[in-house]
N, C-alpha and C. Protein backbone atom coordinates (compact mmCIF):
# COMPACT_ATOMS: atom_id res chain seq x y z
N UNK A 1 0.82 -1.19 0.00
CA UNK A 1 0.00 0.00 0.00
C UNK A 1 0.87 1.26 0.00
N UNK A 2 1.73 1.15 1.01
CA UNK A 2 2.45 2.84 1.28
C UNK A 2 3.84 2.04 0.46
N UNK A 3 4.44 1.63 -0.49
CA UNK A 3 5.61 0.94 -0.83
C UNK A 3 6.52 2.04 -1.21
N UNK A 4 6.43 2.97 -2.08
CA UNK A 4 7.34 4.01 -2.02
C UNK A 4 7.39 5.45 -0.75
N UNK A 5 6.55 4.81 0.02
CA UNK A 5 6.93 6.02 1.12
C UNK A 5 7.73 5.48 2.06
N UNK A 6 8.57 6.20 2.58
CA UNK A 6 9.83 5.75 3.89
C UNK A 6 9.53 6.61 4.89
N UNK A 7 8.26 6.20 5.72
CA UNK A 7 7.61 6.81 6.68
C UNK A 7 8.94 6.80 7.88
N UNK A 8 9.27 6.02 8.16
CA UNK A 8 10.23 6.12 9.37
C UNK A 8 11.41 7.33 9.22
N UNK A 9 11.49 7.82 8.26
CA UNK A 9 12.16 9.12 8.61
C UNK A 9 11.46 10.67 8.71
N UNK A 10 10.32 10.22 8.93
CA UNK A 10 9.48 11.46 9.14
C UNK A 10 8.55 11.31 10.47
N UNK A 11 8.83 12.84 10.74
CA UNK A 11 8.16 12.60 12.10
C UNK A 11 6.58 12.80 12.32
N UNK A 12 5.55 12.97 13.26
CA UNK A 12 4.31 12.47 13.15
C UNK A 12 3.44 13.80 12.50
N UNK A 13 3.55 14.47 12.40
CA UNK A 13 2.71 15.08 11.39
C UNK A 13 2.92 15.23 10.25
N UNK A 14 3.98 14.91 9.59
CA UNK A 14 4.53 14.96 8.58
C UNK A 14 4.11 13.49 7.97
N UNK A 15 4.20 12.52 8.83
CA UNK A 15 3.51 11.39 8.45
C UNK A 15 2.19 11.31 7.73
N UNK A 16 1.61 11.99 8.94
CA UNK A 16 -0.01 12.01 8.88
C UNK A 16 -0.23 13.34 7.48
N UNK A 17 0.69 14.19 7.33
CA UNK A 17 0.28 15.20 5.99
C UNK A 17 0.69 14.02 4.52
N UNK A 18 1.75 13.39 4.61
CA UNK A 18 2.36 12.04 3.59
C UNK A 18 0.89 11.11 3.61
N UNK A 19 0.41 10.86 4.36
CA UNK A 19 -1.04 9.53 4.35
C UNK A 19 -2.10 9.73 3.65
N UNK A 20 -2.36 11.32 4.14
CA UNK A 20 -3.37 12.30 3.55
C UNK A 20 -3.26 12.21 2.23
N UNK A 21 -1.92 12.65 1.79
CA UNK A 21 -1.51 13.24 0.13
C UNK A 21 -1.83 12.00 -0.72
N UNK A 22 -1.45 10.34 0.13
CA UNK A 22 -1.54 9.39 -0.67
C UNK A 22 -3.00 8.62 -0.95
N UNK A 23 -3.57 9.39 0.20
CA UNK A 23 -4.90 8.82 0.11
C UNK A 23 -5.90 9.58 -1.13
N UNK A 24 -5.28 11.05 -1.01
CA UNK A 24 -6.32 11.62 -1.95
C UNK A 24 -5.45 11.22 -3.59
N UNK A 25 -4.63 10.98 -3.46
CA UNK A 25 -4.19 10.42 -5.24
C UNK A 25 -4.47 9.17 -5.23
N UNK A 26 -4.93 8.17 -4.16
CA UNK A 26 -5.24 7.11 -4.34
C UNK A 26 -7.13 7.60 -4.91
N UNK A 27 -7.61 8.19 -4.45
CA UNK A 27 -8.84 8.77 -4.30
C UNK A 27 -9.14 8.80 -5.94
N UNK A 28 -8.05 10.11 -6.62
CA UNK A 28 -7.85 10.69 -8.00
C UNK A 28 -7.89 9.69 -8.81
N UNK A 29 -6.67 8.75 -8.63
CA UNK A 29 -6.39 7.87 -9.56
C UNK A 29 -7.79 6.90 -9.56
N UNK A 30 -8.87 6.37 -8.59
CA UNK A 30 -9.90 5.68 -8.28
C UNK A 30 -10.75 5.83 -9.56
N UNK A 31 -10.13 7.25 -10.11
CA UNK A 31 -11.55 8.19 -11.07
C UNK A 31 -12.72 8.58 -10.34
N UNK A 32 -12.90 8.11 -9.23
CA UNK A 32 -14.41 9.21 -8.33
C UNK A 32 -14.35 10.56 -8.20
N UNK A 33 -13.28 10.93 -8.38
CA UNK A 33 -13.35 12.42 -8.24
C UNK A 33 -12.77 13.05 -9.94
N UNK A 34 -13.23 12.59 -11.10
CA UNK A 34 -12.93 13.21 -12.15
C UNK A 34 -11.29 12.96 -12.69
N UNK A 35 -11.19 13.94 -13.44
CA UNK A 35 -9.78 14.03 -13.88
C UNK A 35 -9.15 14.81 -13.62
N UNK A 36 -8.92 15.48 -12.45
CA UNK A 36 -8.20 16.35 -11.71
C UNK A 36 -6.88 16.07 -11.06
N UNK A 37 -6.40 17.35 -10.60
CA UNK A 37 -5.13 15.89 -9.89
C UNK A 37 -4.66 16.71 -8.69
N UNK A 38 -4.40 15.43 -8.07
CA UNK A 38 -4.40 15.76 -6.38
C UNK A 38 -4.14 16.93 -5.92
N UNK A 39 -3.35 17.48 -5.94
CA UNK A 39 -2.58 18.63 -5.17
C UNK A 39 -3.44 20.14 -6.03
N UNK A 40 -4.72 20.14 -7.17
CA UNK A 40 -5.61 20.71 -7.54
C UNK A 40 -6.72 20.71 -6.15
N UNK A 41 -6.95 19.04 -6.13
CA UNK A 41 -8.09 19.15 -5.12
C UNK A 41 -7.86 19.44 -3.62
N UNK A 42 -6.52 18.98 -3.56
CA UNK A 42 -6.55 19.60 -2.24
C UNK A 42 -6.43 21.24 -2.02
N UNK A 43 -5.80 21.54 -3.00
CA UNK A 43 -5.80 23.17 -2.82
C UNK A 43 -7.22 23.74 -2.71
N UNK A 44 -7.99 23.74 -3.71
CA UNK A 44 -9.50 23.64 -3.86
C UNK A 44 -10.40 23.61 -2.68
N UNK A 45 -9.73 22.10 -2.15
CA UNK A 45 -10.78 21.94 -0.56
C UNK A 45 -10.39 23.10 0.56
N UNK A 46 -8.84 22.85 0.61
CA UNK A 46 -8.50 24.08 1.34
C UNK A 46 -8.86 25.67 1.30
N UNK A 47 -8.84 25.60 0.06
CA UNK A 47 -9.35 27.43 -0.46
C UNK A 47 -11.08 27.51 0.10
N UNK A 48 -11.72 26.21 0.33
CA UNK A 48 -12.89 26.32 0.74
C UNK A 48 -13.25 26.16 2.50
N UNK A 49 -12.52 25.71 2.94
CA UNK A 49 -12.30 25.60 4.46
C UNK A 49 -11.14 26.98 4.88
N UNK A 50 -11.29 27.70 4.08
CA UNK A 50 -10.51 29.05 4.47
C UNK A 50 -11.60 30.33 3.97
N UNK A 51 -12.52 29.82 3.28
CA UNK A 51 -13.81 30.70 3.11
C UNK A 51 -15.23 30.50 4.57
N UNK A 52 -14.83 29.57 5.68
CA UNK A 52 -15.71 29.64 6.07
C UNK A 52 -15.38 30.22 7.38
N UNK A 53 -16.35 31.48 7.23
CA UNK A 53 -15.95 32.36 8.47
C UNK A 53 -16.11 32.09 9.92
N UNK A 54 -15.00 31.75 10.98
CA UNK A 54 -14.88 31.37 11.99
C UNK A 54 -15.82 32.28 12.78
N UNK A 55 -15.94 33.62 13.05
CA UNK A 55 -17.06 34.15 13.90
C UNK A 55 -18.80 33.55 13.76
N UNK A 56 -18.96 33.27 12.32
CA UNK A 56 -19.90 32.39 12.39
C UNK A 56 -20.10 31.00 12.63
N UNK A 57 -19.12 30.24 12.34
CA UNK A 57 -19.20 28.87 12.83
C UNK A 57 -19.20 28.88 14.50
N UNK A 58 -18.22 29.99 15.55
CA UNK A 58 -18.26 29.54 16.51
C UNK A 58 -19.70 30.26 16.89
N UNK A 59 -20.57 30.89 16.50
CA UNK A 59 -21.66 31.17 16.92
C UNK A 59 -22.78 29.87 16.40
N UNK A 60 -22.69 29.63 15.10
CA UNK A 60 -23.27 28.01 15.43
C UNK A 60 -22.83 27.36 16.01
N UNK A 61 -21.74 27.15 16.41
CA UNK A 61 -21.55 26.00 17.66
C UNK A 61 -21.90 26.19 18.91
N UNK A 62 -22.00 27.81 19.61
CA UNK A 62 -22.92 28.41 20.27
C UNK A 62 -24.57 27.62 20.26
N UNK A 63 -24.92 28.00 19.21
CA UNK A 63 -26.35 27.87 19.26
C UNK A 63 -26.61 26.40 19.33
N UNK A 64 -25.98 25.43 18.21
CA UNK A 64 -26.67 23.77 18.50
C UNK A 64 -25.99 23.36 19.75
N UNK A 65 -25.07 24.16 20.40
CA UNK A 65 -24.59 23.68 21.65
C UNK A 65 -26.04 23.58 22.91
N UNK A 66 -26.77 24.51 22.61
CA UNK A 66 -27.75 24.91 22.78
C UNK A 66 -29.26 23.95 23.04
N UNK A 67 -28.98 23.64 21.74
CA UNK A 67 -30.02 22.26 21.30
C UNK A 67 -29.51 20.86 21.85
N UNK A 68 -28.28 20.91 22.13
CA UNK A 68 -27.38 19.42 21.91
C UNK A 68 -27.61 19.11 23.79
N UNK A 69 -29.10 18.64 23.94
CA UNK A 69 -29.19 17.82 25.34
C UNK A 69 -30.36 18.11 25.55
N UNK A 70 -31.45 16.70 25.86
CA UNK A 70 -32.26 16.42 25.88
C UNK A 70 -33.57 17.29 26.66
N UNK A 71 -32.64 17.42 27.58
CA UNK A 71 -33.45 18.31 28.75
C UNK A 71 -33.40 20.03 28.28
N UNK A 72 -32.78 20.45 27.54
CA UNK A 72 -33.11 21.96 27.09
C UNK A 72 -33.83 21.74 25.60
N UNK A 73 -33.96 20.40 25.14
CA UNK A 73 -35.27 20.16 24.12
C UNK A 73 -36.61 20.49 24.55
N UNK A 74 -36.49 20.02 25.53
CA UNK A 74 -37.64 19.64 26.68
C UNK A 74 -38.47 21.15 26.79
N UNK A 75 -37.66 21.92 27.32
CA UNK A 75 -37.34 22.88 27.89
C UNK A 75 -37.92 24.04 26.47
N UNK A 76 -37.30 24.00 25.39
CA UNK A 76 -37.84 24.76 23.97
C UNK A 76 -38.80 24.38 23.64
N UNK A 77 -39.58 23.30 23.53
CA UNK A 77 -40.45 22.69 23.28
C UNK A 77 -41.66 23.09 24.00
N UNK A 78 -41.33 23.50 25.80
CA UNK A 78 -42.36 23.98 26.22
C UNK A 78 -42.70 25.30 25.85
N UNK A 79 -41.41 25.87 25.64
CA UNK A 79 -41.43 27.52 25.50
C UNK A 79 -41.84 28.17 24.20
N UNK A 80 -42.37 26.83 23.32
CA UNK A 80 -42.63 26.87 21.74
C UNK A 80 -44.05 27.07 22.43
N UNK A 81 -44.85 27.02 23.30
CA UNK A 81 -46.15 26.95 23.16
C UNK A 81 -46.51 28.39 23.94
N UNK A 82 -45.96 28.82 24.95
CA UNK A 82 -46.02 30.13 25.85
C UNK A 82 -44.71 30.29 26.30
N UNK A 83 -44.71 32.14 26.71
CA UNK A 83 -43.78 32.26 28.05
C UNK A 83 -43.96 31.66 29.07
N UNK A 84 -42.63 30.91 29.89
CA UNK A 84 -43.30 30.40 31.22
C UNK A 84 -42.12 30.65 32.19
N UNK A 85 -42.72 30.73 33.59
CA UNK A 85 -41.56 31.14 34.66
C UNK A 85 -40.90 29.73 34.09
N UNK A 86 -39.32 30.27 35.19
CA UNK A 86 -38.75 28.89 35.48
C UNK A 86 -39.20 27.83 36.66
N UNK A 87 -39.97 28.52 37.29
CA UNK A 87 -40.58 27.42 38.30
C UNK A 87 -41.39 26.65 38.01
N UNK A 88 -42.04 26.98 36.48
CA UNK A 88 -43.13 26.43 35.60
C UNK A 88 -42.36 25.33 34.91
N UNK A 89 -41.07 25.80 34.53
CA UNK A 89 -40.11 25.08 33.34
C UNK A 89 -39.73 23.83 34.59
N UNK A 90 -39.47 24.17 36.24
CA UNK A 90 -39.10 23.44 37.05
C UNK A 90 -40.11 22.32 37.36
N UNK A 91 -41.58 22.72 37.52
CA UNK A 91 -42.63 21.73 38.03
C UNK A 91 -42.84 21.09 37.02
N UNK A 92 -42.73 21.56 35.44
CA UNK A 92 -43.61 20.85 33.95
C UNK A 92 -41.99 19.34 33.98
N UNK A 93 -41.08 19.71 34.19
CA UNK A 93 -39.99 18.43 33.94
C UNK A 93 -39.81 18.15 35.27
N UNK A 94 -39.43 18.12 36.45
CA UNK A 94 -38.99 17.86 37.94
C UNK A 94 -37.41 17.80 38.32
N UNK A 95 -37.25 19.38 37.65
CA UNK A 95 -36.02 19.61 37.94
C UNK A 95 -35.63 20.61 39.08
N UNK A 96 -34.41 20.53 39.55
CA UNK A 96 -34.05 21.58 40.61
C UNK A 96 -33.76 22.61 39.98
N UNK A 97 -33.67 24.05 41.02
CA UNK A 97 -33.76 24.88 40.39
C UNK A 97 -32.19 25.38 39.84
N UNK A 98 -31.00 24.74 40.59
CA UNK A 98 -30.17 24.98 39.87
C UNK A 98 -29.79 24.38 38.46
N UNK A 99 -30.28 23.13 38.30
CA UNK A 99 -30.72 22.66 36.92
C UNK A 99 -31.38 23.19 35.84
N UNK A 100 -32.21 24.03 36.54
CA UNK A 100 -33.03 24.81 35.00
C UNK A 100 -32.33 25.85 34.94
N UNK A 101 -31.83 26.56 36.24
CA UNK A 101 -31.28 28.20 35.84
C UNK A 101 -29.61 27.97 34.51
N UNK A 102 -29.33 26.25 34.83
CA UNK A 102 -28.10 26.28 34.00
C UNK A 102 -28.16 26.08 32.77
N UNK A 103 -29.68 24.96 32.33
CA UNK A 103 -29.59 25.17 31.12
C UNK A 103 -30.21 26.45 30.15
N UNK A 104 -31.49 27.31 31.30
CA UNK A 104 -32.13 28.22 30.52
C UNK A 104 -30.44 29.10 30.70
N UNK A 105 -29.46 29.01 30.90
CA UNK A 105 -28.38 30.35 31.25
C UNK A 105 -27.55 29.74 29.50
N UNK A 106 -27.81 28.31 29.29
CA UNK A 106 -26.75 27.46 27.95
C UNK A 106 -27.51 28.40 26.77
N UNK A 107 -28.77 28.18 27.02
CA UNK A 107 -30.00 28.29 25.97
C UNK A 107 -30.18 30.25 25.66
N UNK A 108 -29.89 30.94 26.88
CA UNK A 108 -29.72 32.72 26.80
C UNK A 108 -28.54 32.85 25.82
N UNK A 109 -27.33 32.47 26.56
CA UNK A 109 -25.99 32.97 25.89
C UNK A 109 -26.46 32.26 24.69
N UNK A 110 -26.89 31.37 24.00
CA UNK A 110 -27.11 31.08 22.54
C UNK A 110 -27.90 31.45 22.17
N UNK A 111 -28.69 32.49 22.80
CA UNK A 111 -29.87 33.17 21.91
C UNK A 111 -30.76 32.62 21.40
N UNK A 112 -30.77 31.22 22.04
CA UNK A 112 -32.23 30.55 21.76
C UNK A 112 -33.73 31.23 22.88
N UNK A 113 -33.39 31.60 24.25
CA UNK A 113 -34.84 31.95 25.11
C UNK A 113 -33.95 33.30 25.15
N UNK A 114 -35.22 34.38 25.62
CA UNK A 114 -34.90 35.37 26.18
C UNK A 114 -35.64 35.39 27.54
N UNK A 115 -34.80 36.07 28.72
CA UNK A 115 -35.98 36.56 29.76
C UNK A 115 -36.16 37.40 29.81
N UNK A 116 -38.00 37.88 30.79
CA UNK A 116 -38.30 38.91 31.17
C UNK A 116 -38.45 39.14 31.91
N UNK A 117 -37.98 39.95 33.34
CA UNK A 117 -38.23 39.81 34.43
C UNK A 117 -39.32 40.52 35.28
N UNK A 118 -40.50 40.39 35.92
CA UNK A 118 -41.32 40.92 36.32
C UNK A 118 -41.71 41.22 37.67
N UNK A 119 -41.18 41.95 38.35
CA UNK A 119 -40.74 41.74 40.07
C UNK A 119 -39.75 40.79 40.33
N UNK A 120 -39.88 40.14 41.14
CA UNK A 120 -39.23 38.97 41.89
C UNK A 120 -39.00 37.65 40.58
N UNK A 121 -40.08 37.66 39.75
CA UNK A 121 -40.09 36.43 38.80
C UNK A 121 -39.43 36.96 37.49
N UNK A 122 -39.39 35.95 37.08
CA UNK A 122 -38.63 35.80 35.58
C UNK A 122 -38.68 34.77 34.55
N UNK A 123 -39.59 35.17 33.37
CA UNK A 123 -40.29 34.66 32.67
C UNK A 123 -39.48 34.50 31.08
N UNK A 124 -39.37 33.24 30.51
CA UNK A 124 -38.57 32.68 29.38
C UNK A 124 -39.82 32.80 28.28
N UNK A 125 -39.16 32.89 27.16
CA UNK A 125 -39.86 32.89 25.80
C UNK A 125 -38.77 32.53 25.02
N UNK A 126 -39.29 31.57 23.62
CA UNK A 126 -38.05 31.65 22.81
C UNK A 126 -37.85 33.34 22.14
N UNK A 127 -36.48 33.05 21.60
CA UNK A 127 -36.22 34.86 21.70
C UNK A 127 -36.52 34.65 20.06
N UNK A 128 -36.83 33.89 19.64
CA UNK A 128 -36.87 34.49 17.79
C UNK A 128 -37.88 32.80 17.54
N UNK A 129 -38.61 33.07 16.36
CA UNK A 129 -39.97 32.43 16.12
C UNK A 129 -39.04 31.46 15.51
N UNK A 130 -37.85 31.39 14.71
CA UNK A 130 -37.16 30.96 13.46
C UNK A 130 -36.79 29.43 14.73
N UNK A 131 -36.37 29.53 16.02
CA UNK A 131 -36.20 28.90 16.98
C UNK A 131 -37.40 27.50 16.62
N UNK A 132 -38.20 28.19 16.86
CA UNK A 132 -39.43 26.89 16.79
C UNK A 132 -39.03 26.27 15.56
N UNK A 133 -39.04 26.97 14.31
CA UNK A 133 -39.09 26.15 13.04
C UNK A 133 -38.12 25.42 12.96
N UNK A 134 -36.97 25.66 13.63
CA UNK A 134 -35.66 24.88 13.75
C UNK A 134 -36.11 23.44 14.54
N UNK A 135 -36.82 23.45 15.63
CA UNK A 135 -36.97 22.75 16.42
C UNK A 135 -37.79 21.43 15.79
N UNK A 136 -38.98 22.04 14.94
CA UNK A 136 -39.78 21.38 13.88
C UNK A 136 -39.35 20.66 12.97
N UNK A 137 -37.89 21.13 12.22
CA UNK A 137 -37.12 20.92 11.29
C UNK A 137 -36.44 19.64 11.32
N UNK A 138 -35.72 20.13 12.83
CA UNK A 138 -34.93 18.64 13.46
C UNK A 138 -35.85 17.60 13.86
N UNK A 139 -37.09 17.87 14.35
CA UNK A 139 -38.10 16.54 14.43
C UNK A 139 -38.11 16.08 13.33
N UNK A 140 -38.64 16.90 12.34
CA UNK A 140 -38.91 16.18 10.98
C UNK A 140 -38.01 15.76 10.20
N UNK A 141 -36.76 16.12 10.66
CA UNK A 141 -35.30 14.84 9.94
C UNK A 141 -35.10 13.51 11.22
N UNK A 142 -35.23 13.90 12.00
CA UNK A 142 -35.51 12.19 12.84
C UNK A 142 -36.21 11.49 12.86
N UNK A 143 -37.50 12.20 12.39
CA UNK A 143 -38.59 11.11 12.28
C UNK A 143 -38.61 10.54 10.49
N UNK A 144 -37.70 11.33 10.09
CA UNK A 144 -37.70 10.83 8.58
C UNK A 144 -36.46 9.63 8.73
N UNK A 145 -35.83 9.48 9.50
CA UNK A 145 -34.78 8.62 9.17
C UNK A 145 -35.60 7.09 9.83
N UNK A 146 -34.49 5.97 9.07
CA UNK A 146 -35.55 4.82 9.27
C UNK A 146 -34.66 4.39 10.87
C-alpha cells in the first residue's frame, strides 16, 4: 500500500500530511473524483475551508450547543407553546432549580430563550420564532430517518 513512502524518517505530522496526500491520489487515480489531480483538489478543498468564516461557525456552535441535550429540548419545546416562569419550566420536567437556571443560562448565551423579568419572577420565551421552526425541522429529519 504505502511501498514508495519511507515513513520512518518522518516525524508524526509529517507522516499524517504524507497519508493524507496518498490517500487523496489514491482517491484521484480511483476516477471518483474526475480528472483532476491531487494537489488541484486539495488546494480547492483548502481554499474552501478558508472561506468559512470562523465568527460564524463559533456562533453556530454556540447555538446547536444549545439544542445538543435532551433536557433543554424539553425545555424549547415547552417555550414553543407560551412564556413560562422557570418554576413552571421546574414543576412541567422535575427539575431543581439549579438545573433549569443552568440550562435556561446554555439556551440565553445562545440566543435561543430570552428573559423577562417581572418583580421577583422571571419569565422565558423563545427569543426568535425561526427557533421553533428549527426545532420542527430537526423533528422532521428524525422522524424521517428509518
Amino acid at each position: 500500500m504505502f511501498k514508495n513512502l519511507n515513513l520512518n524518517l518522518l516525524g508524526r505530522s509529517q507522516m499524517s500530511t504524507v497519508l493524507v496526500q496518498d490517500r487523496i491520489r489514491r482517491l484521484v487515480d480511483s476516477g471518483l473524483r474526475g480528472s483532476c489531480r491531487p494537489a488541484a483538489l486539495t488546494s480547492e478543498l483548502k481554499k474552501r475551508a478558508k472561506e468559512m468564516d470562523d465568527p460564524t461557525l463559533t456562533a453556530m456552535e454556540r447555538v446547536f450547543f444549545g439544542f445538543a441535550d435532551k433536557t433543554r429540548l424539553k425545555i424549547l419545546k415547552l417555550l414553543a407553546g407560551q412564556e413560562l416562569c422557570s418554576c413552571e419550566v421546574m414543576a412541567a420536567l422535575g427539575l431543581t432549580q439549579p438545573t433549569t437556571s443552568h440550562h435556561l443560562g446554555i439556551m440565553e448565551r445562545a440566543g435561543l430563550v430570552a428573559p423577562r423579568r417581572e418583580g421577583k419572577w422571571i419569565f422565558f420565551r423563545l427569543a426568535d420564532p425561526k427557533v421553533e421552526t428549527l426545532l420542527a425541522k430537526g423533528t422532521a429529519l428524525v422522524k424521517r430517518r428509518p
